[in-house]
C-alpha atoms as a PDB file:
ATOM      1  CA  UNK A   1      71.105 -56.773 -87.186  1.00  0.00           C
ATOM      2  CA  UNK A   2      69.940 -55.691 -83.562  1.00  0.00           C
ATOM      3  CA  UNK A   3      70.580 -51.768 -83.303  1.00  0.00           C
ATOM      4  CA  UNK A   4      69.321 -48.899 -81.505  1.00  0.00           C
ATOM      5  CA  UNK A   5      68.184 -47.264 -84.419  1.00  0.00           C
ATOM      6  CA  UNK A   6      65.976 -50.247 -85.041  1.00  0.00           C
ATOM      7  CA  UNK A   7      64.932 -50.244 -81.570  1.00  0.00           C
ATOM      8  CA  UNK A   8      64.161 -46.610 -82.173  1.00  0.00           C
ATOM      9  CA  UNK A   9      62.206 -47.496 -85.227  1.00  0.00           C
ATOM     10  CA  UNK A  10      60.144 -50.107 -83.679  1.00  0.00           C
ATOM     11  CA  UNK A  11      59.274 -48.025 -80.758  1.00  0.00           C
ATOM     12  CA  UNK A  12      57.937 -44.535 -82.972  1.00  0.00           C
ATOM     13  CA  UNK A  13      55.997 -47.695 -84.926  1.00  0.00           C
ATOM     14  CA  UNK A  14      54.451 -48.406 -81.768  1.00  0.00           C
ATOM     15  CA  UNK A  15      56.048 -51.802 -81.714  1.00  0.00           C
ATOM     16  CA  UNK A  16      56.540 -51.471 -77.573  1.00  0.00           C
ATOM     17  CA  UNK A  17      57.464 -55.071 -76.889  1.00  0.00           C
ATOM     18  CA  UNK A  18      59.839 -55.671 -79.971  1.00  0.00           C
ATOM     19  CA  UNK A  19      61.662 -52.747 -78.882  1.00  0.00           C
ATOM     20  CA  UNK A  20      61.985 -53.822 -75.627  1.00  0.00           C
ATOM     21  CA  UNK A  21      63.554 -57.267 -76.479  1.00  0.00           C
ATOM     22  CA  UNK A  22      66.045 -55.320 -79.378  1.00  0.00           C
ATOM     23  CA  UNK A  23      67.300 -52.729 -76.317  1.00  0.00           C
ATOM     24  CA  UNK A  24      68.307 -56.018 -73.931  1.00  0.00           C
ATOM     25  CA  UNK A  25      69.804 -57.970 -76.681  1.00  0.00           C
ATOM     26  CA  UNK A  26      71.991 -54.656 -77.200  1.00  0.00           C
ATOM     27  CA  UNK A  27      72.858 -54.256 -73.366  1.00  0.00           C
ATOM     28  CA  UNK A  28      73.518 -58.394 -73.227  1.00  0.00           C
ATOM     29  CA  UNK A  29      76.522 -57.729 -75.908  1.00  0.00           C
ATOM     30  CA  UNK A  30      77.371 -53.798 -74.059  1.00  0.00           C
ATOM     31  CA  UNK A  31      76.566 -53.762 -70.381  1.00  0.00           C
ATOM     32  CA  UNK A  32      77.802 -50.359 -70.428  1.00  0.00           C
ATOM     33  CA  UNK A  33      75.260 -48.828 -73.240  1.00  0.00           C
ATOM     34  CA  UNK A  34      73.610 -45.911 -71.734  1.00  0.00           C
ATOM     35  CA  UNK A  35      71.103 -45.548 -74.430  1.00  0.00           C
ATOM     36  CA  UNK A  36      69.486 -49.408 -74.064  1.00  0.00           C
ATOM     37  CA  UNK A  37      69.854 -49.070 -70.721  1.00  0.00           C
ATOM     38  CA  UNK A  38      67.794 -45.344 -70.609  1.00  0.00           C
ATOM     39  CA  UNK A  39      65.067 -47.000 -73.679  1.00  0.00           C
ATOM     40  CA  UNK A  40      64.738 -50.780 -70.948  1.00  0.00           C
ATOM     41  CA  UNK A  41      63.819 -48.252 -68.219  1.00  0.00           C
ATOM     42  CA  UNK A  42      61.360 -46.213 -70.052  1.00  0.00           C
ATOM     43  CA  UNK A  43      59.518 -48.903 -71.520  1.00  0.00           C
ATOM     44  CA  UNK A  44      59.784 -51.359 -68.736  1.00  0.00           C
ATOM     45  CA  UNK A  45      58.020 -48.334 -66.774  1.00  0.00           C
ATOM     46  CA  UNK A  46      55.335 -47.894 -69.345  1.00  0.00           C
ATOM     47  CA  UNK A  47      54.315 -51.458 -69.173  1.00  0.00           C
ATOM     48  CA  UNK A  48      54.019 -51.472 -65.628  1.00  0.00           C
ATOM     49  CA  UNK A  49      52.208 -47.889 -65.243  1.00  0.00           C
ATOM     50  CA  UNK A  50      49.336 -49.158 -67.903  1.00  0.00           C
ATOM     51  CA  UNK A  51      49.343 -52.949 -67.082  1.00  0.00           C
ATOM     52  CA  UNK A  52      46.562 -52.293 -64.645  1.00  0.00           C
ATOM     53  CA  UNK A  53      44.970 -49.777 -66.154  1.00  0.00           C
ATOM     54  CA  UNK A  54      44.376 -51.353 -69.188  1.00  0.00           C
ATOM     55  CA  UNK A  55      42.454 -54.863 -68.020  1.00  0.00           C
ATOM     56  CA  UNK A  56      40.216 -52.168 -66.005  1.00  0.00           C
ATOM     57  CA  UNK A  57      39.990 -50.409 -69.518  1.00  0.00           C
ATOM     58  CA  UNK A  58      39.588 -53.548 -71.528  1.00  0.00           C
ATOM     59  CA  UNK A  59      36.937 -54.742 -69.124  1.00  0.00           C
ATOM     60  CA  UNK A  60      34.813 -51.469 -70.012  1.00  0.00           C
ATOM     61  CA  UNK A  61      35.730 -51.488 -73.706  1.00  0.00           C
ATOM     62  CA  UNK A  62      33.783 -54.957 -73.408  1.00  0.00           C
ATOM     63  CA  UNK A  63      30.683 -53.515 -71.731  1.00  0.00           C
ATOM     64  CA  UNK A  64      29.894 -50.474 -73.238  1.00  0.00           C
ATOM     65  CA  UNK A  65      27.104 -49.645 -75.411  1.00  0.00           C
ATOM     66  CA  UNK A  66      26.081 -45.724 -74.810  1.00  0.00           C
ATOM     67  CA  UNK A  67      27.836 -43.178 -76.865  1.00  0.00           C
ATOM     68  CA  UNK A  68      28.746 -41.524 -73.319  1.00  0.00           C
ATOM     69  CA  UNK A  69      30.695 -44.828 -72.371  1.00  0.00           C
ATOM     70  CA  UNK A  70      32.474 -44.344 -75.926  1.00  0.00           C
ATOM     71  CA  UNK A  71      33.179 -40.742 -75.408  1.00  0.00           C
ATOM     72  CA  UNK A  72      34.765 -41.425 -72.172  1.00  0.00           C
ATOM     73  CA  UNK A  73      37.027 -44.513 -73.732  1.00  0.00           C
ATOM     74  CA  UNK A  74      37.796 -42.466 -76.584  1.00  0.00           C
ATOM     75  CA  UNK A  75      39.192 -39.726 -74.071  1.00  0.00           C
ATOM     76  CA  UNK A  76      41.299 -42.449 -71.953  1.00  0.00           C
ATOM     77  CA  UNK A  77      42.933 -43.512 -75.468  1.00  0.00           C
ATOM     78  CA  UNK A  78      43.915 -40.017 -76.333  1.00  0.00           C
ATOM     79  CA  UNK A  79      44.944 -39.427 -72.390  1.00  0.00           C
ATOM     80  CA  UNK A  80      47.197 -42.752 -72.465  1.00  0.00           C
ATOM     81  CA  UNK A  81      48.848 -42.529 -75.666  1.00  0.00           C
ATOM     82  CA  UNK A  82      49.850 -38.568 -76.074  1.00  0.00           C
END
């Protein structure tokens, strides 16, 4: 069963995408839910606002090899994910 508290769930797990399709399944059956409509919004606009950012990031991960490249990755990670 498709609810917000499993959408919820999924999205504290880190489970963006899953989330994402359990909020518009909820909004196909209530047009009118506030909640899925808030949660599509937020995550729609996190996707978008790292999508970029993380091929450029990926592309580094790739290529590093000195403990400052590391250090600077490792700082991105904590910057994009608190």
């Amino acid at each position: 069963m498709q609810t917000l508290t499993l959408a919820n769930i999924y999205e504290l797990q880190g489970l963006k995408e899953e989330a994402l399709e359990i909020y518009k399944e909820i909004l196909k059956k209530d047009p009118n839910n506030s909640d899925a409509k808030i949660a599509i919004r937020r995550l729609s606009g996190m996707r978008k606002k790292f999508l970029r950012v993380n091929s450029q990031m990926k592309d580094f991960f790739l290529k590093m090899d000195t403990d400052v490249e590391f250090k600077e990755f490792e700082r991105w990670l904590l910057k994009a994910w608190n």
